[in-house]
Protein backbone atom coordinates (compact mmCIF):
# COMPACT_ATOMS: atom_id res chain seq x y z
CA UNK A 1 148.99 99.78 186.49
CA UNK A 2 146.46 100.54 189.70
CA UNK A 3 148.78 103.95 189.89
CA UNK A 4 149.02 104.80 186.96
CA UNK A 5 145.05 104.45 186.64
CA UNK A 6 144.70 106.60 189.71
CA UNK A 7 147.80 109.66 188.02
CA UNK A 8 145.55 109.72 185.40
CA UNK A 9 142.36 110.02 187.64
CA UNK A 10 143.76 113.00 189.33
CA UNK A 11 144.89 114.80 186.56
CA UNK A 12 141.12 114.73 185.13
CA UNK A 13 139.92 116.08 188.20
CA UNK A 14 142.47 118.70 188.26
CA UNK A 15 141.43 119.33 184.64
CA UNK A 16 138.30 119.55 185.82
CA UNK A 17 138.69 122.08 188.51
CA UNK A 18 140.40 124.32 185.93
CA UNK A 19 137.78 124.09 183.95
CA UNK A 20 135.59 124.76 186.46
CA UNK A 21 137.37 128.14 187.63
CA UNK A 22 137.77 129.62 183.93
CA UNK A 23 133.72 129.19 183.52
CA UNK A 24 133.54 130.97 187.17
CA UNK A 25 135.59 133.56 185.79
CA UNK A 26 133.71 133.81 182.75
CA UNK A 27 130.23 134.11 184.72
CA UNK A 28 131.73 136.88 187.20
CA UNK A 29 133.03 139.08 184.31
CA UNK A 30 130.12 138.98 182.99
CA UNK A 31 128.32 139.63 185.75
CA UNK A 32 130.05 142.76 186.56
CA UNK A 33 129.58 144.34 183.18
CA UNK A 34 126.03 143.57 183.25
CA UNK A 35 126.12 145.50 186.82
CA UNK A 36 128.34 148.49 185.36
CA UNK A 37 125.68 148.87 181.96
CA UNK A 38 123.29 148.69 184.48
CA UNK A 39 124.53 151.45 186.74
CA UNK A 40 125.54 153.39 183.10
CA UNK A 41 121.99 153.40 182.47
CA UNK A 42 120.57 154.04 185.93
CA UNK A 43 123.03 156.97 185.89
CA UNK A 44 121.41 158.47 182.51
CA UNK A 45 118.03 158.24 183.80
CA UNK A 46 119.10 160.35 187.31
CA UNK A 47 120.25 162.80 184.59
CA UNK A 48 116.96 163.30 183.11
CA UNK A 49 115.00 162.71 186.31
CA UNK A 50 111.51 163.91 186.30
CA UNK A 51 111.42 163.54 182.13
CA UNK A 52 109.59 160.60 181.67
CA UNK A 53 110.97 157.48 178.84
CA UNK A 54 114.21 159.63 178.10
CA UNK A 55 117.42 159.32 178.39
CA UNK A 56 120.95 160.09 177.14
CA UNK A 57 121.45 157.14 175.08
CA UNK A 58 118.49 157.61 173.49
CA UNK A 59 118.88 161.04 172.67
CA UNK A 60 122.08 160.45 171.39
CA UNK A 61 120.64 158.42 168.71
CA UNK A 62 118.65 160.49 167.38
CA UNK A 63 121.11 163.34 166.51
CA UNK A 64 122.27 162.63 163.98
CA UNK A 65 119.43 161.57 161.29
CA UNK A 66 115.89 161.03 161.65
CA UNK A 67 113.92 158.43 162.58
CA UNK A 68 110.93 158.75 160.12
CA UNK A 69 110.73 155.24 158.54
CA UNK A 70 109.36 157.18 155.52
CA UNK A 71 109.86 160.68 155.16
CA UNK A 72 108.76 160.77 151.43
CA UNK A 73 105.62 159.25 152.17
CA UNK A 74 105.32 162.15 154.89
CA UNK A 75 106.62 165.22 152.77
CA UNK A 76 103.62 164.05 150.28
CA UNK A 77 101.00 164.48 152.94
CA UNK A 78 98.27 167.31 151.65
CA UNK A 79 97.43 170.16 153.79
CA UNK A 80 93.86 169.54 153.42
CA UNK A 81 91.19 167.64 151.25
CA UNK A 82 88.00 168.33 149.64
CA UNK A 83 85.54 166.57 148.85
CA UNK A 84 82.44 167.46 146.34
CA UNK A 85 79.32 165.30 145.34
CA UNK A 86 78.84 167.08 142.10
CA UNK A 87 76.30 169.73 143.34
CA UNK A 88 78.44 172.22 144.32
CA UNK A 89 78.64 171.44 147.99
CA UNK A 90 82.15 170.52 149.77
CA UNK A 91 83.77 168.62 152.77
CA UNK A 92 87.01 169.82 153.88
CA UNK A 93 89.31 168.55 156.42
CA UNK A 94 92.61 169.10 157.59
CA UNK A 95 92.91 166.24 160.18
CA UNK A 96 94.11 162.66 160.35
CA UNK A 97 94.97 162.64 156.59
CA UNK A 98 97.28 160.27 157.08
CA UNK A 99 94.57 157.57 158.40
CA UNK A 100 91.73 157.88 156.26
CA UNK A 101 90.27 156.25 153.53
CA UNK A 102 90.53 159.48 151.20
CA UNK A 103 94.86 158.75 152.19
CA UNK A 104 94.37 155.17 151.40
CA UNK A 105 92.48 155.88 148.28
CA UNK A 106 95.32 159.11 147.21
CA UNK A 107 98.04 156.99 147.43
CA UNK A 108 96.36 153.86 145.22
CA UNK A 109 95.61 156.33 142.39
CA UNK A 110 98.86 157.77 142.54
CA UNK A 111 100.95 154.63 142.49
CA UNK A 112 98.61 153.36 139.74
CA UNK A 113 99.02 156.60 137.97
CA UNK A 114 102.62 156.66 138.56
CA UNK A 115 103.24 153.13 137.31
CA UNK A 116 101.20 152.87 134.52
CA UNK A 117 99.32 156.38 133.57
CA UNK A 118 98.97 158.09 130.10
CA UNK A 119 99.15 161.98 129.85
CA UNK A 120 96.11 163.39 128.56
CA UNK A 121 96.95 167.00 127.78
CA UNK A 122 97.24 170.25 129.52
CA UNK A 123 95.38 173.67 129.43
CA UNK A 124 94.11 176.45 131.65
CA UNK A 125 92.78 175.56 135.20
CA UNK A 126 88.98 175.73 134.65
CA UNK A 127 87.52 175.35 138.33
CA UNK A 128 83.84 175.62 137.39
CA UNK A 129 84.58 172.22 135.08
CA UNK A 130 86.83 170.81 137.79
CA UNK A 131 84.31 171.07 140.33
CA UNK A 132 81.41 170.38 138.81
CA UNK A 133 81.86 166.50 138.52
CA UNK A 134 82.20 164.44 141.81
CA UNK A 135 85.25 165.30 143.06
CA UNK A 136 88.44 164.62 145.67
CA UNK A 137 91.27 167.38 145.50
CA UNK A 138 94.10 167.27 147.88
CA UNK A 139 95.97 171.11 148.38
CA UNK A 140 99.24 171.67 149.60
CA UNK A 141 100.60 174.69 151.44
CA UNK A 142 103.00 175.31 149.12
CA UNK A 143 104.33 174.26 145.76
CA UNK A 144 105.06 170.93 145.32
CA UNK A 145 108.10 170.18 143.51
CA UNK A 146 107.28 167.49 140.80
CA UNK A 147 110.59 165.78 140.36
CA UNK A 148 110.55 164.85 144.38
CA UNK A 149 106.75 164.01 144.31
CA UNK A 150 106.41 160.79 142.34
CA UNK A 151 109.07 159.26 144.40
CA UNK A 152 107.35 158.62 147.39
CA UNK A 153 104.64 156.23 144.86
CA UNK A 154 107.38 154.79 142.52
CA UNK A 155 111.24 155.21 142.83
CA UNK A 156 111.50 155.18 138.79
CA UNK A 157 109.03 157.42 138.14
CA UNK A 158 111.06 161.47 138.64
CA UNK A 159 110.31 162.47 135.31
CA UNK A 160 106.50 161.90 135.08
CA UNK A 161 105.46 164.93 135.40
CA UNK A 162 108.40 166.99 134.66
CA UNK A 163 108.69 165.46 131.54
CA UNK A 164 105.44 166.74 130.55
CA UNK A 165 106.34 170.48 131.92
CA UNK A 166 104.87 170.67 134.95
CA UNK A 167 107.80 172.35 137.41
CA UNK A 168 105.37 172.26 140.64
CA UNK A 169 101.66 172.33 141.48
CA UNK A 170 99.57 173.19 144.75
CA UNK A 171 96.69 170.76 143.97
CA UNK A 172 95.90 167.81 142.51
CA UNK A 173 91.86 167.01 141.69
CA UNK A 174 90.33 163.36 140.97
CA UNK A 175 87.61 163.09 139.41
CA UNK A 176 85.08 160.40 141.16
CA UNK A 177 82.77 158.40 138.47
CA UNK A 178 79.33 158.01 139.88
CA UNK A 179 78.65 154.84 138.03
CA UNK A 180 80.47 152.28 140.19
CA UNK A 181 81.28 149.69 137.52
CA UNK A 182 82.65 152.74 135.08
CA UNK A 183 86.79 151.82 135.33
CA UNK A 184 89.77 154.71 134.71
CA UNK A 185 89.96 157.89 136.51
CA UNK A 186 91.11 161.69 135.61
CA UNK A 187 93.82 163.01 137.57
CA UNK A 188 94.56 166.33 137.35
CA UNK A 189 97.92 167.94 138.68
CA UNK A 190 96.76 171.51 138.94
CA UNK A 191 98.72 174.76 139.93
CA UNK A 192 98.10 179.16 139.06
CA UNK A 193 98.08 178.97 135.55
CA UNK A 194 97.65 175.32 134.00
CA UNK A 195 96.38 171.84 134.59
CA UNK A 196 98.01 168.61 133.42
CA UNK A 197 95.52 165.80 132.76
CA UNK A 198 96.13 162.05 133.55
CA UNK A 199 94.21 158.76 132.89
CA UNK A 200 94.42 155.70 135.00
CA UNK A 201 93.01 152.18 134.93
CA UNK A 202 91.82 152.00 138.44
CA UNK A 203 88.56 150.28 139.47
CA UNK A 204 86.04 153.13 140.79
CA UNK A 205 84.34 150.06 143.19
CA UNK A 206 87.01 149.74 144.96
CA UNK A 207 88.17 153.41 145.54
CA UNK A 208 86.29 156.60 146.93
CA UNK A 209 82.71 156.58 147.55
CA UNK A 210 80.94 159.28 145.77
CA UNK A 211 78.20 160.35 148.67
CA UNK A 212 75.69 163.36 149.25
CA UNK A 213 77.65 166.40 151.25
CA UNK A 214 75.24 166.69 154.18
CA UNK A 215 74.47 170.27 155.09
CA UNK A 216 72.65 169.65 158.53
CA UNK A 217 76.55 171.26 160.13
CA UNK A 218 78.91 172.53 158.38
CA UNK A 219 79.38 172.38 154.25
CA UNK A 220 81.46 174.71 151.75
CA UNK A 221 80.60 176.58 148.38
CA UNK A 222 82.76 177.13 145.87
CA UNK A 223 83.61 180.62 144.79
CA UNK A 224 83.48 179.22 141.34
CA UNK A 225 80.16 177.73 141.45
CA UNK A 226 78.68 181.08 143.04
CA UNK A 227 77.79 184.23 141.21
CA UNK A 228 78.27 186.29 144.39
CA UNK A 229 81.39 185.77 144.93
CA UNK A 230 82.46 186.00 141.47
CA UNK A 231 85.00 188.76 142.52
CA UNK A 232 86.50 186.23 144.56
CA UNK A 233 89.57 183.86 142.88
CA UNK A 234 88.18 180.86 141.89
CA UNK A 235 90.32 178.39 143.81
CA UNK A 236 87.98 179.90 146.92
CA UNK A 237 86.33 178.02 149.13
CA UNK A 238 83.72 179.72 151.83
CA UNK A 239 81.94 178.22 154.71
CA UNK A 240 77.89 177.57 154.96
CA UNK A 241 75.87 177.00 157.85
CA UNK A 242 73.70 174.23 158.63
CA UNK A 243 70.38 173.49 157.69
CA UNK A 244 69.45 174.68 161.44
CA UNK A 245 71.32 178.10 161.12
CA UNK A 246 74.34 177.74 162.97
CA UNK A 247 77.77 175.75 163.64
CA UNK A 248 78.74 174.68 166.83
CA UNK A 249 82.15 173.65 168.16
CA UNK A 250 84.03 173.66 171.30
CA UNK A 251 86.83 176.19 172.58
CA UNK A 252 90.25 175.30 172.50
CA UNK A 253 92.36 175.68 175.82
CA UNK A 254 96.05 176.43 175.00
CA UNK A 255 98.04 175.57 177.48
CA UNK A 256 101.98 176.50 178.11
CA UNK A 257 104.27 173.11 179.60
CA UNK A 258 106.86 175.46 180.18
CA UNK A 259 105.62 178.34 181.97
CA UNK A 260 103.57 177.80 186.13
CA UNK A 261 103.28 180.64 187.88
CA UNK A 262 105.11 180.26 190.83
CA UNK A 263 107.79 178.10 189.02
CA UNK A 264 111.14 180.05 187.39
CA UNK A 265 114.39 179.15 186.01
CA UNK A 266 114.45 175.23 187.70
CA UNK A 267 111.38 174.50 186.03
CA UNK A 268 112.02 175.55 182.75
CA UNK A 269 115.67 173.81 183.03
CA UNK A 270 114.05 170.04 183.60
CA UNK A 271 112.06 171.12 180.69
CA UNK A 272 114.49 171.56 178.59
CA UNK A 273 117.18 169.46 179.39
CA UNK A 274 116.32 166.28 176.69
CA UNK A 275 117.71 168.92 174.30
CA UNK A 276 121.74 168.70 175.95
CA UNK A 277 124.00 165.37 175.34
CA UNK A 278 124.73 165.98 179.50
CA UNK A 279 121.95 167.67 181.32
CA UNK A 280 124.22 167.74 184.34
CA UNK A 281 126.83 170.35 182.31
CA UNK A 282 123.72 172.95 181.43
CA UNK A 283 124.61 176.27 182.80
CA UNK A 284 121.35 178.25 183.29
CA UNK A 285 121.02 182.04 183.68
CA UNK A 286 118.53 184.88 182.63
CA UNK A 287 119.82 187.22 180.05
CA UNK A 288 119.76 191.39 181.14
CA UNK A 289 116.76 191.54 178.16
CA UNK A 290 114.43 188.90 180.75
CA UNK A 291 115.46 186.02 177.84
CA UNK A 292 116.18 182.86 180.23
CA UNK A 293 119.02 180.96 178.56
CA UNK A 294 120.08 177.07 178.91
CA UNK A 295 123.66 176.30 177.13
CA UNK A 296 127.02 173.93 177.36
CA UNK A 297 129.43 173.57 174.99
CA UNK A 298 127.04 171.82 172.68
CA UNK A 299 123.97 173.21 172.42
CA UNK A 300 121.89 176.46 173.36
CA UNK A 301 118.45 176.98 174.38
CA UNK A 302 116.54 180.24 175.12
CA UNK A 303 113.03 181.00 176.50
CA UNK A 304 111.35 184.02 175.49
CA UNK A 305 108.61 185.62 177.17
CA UNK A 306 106.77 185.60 174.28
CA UNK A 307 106.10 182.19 174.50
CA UNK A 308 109.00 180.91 172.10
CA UNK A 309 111.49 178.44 172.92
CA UNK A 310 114.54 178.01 170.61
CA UNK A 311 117.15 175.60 170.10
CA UNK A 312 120.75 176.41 168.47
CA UNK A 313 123.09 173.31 167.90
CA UNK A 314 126.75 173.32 167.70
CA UNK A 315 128.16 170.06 167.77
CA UNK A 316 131.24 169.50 165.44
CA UNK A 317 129.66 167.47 162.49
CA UNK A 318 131.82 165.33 159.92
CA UNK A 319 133.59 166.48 157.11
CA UNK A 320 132.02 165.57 153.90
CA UNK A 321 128.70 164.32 154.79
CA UNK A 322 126.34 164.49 152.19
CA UNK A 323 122.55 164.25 152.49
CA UNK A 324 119.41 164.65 149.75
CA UNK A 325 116.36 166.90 150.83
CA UNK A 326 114.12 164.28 151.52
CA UNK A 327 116.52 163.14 154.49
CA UNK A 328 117.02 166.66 155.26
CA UNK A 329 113.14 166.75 155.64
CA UNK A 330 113.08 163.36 157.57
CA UNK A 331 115.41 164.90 160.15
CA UNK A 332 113.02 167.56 160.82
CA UNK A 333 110.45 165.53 161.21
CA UNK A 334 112.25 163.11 163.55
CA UNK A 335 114.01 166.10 165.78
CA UNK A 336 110.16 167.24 166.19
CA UNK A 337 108.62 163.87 166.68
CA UNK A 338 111.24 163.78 169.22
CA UNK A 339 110.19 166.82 171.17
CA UNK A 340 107.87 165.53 173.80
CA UNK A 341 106.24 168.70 174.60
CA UNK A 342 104.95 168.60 170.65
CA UNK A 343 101.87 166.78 170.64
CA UNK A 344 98.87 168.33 168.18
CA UNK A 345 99.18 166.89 164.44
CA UNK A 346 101.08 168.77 162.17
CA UNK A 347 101.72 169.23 158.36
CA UNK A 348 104.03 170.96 156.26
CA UNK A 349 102.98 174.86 155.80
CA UNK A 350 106.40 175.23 153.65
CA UNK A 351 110.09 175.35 153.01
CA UNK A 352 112.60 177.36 151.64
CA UNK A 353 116.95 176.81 151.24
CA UNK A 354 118.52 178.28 153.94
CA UNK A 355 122.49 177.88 154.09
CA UNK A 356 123.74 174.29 153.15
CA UNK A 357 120.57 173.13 153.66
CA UNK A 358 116.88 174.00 154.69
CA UNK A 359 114.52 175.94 156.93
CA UNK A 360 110.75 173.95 157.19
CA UNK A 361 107.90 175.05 158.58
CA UNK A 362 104.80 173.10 160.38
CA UNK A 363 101.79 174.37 161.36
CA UNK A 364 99.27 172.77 163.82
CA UNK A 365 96.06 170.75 163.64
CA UNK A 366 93.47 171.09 166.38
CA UNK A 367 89.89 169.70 166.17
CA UNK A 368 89.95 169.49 162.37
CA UNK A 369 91.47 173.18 161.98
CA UNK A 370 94.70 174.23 161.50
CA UNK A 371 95.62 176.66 164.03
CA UNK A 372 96.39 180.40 161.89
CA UNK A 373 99.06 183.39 162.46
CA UNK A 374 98.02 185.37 159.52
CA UNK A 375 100.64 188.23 160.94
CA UNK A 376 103.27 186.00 162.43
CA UNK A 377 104.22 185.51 166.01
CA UNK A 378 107.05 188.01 167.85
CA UNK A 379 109.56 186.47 169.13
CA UNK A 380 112.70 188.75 170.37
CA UNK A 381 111.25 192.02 168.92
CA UNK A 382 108.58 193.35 166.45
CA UNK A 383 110.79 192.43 163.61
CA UNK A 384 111.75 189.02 164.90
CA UNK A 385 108.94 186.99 163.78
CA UNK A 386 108.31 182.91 163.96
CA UNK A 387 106.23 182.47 160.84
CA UNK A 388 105.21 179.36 161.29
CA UNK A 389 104.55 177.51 164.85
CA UNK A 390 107.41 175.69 164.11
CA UNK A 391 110.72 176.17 162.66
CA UNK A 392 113.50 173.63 161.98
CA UNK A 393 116.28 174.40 160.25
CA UNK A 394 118.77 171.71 158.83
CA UNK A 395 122.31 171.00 157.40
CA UNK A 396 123.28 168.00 155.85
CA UNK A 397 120.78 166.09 157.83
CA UNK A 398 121.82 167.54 161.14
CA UNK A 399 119.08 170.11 163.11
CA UNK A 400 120.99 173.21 163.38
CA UNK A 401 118.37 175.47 164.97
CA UNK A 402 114.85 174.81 166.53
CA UNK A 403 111.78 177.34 166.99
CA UNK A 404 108.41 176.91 168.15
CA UNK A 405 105.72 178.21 169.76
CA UNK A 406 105.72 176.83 173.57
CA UNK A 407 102.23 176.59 173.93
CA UNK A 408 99.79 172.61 173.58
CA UNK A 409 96.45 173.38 172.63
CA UNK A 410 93.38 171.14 173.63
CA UNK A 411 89.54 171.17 173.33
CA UNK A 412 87.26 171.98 175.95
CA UNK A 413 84.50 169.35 175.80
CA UNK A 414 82.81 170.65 178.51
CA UNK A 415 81.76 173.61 176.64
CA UNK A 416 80.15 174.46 173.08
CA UNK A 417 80.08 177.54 171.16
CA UNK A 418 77.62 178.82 168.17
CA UNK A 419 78.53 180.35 165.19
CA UNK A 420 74.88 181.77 164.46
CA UNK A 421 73.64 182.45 160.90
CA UNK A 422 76.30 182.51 157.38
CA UNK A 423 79.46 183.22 158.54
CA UNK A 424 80.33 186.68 157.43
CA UNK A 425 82.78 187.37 154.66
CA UNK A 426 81.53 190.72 154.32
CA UNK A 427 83.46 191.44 157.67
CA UNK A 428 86.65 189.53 156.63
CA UNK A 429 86.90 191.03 153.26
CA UNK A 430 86.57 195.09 154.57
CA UNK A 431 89.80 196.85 154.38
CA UNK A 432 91.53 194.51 151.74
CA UNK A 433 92.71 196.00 148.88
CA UNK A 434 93.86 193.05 147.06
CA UNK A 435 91.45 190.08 146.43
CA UNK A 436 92.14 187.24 149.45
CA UNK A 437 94.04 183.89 147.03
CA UNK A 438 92.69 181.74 149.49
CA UNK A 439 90.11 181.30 152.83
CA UNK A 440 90.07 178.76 155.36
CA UNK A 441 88.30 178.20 158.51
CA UNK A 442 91.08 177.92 161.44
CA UNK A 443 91.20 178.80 164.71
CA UNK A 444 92.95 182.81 164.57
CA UNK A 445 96.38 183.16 167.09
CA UNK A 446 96.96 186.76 167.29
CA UNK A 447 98.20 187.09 171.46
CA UNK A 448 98.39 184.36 174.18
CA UNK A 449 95.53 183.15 175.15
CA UNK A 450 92.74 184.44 172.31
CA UNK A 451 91.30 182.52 170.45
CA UNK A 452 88.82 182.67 167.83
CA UNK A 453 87.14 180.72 164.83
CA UNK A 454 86.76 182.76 161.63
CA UNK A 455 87.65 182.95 158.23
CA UNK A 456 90.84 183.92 157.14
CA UNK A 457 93.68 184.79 154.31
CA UNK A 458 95.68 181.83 153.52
């Protein structure tokens, strides 16, 4: 019995001991592919040495789609806003739309509107009625298609607008009560040649402000509104002075990441390197026409001396994919959010189809002005021009092809300039022979380096 007790004893600690050895084993596998991910990943970020929070993985998975958690929500954003008191003086800004109460208060009115609005009628765009009451209009860049607007406020609601005829429209105007406890708003979706009218049951308290337009800096008139500028369209907006006769703001330093003197073809090669799959394959020469080019079998990037960097993507993508424009637009987005060299705010200036998909274009924000190329910006040759400071091109949700303008831009708080006296319109209308559709204060890009802040055709 005694031995039998003590067979039985050994065989448990034998048991035991097996046991023990298949945990061991378990612990030192997993051991060494911790130590093997952790090498994978040391060995990406040796790749993109010098380019700070990348690396391959990560670029990897962002190829394919974007990232934008809501690219309708984005596509809606306005190029600018304007905001009247009701005595024929305006705000306007064009920066950090997306954070503001005016946003906030755009998208309540909208989802209201789109949820539970009532068509009013429609009839020719009268400006001098539209902004004569307190006002808040939001303009776009470019038409906005109303069967992809409504979307980003209510997934049901496509045929809103459309169903009342309205194909696209650049602006959309609500009208601000001044009586706080008056309820319901007017919407108006407004483009060229008509305005559609909508009521909705939203509480004025709790929405936009209606306040005096201060005129001690910088204020706007309406072309409407004035008799000397009658000549002018009516959808004009043009910049007054302070009540101390003149406008001050600082100078804006533009700066180029890419380009040091005294630093070539290396230097521009870490730049550009989160743009390959495998930094390590890009083969990097200078072109007989000075154009310094970056490629593999991927991907291909060129810098111009112009100050134009562009990407051109050739990775084999899979058959049959299918994508709508809004991811299409979302890519875009996400392939520039994901350019670390991009970092003034941007909006949409346009879009157009281009292949089997689209080209959009973003233009800059800087110090509460969008930054202008009224005659485009040369890229290869006179009649290569980048019409926009950026340039993304897409297909089926991939980013085919890349352009932008190389150069940051900053403000130089150290230093103020004046603007003395009325801005002068005189000067900016001379030599026109058509009447300017639109004006806008921005700051003018015409060559590298100048600068200026002025009035121009939009």
């Amino acid at each position: 019995m005694k031995i039998n007790n003590l067979w039985q004893a050994f065989h448990r600690v034998l048991e035991r001991l097996r046991t023990a050895k298949t945990m061991y084993r378990r612990i030192k596998l997993f051991l060494i592919l911790a130590f093997v991910a952790l090498a994978i990943f040391q060995t990406g970020q040796l790749w993109f040495v010098n380019i700070s929070n990348r690396n391959f993985f990560l670029f990897l998975s962002n190829q394919r789609r974007g990232s934008v958690a809501d690219g309708h929500h984005e596509f809606v954003r306005p190029m600018r806003w304007i905001y009247g008191d009701g005595t024929g003086r305006f705000n306007i800004s064009y920066s950090g739309l997306m954070d503001t109460p005016s946003r906030a208060f755009f998208d309540t009115v909208l989802t209201d509107l789109f949820s539970s609005g009532t068509f009013v009628s429609v009839g020719e765009t009268d400006y001098a009625k539209l902004l004569s009451n307190p006002i808040l209009m939001f303009e776009y860049a470019f038409p906005m298609p109303a069967n992809i607007f409504p979307v980003a406020f209510n997934p049901r609601s496509s045929t809103v607008l459309t169903g009342q005829g309205v194909d696209a429209f650049t602006s959309i105007a609500i009208w601000l009560p001044d009586d706080g406890n008056e309820s319901g708003l007017r919407v108006f979706f407004i483009n060229d040649d008509a305005a559609w009218e909508f009521t909705v049951d939203s509480v004025a308290a709790e929405g936009f402000p209606v306040t005096a337009v201060s005129t001690i800096a910088l204020h706007f008139v309406s072309a409407a509104l004035e008799e000397e500028y009658e000549e002018l369209p009516p959808n004009v907006f043009i910049p007054r002075t302070g009540d101390f006769g003149q406008f001050s703001y600082y100078p804006v330093v533009v700066t180029n990441p890419y380009f040091s003197y005294g630093q070539g073809l290396a230097h521009v090669r870490g730049k550009v390197a989160p743009f390959f799959d495998n930094p390590a394959t890009i083969n990097s020469r200078v072109a007989g026409d000075g154009v310094w080019t970056f490629s593999n079998i991927h991907a291909t990037v060129r810098y111009f001396g112009t100050g134009v960097l562009e990407y051109a993507n050739f990775r084999p993508r899979r058959q049959g994919t299918s994508s709508s424009f809004i991811s299409d637009f979302s890519a875009a987005l996400s392939f520039i959010n994901n350019d670390e060299y991009v970092i003034n705010e941007i909006f949409l200036m346009g879009y157009e189809p281009h292949g089997a998909g689209y080209v959009f274009r973003f233009g800059y924000i800087i110090n509460y002005f969008p930054i202008l190329m009224p005659d485009g910006w040369p890229v290869s040759s006179p009649d290569d021009i980048l019409l926009a400071p950026i340039e993304v091109y897409v297909e089926e949700g991939w980013v085919v092809f890349y352009r932008r303008l190389t150069h940051n831009f900053s403000l130089d708080t150290q230093n103020l300039w004046l603007q003395n006296n009325r801005l002068n319109l005189d000067a900016i209308l001379q030599g026109r022979e058509e009447p300017i559709t639109g004006l806008s204060l921005g700051y003018n890009m015409r060559s590298m380096g100048n600068l200026i802040l002025g009035l121009q055709g939009w």
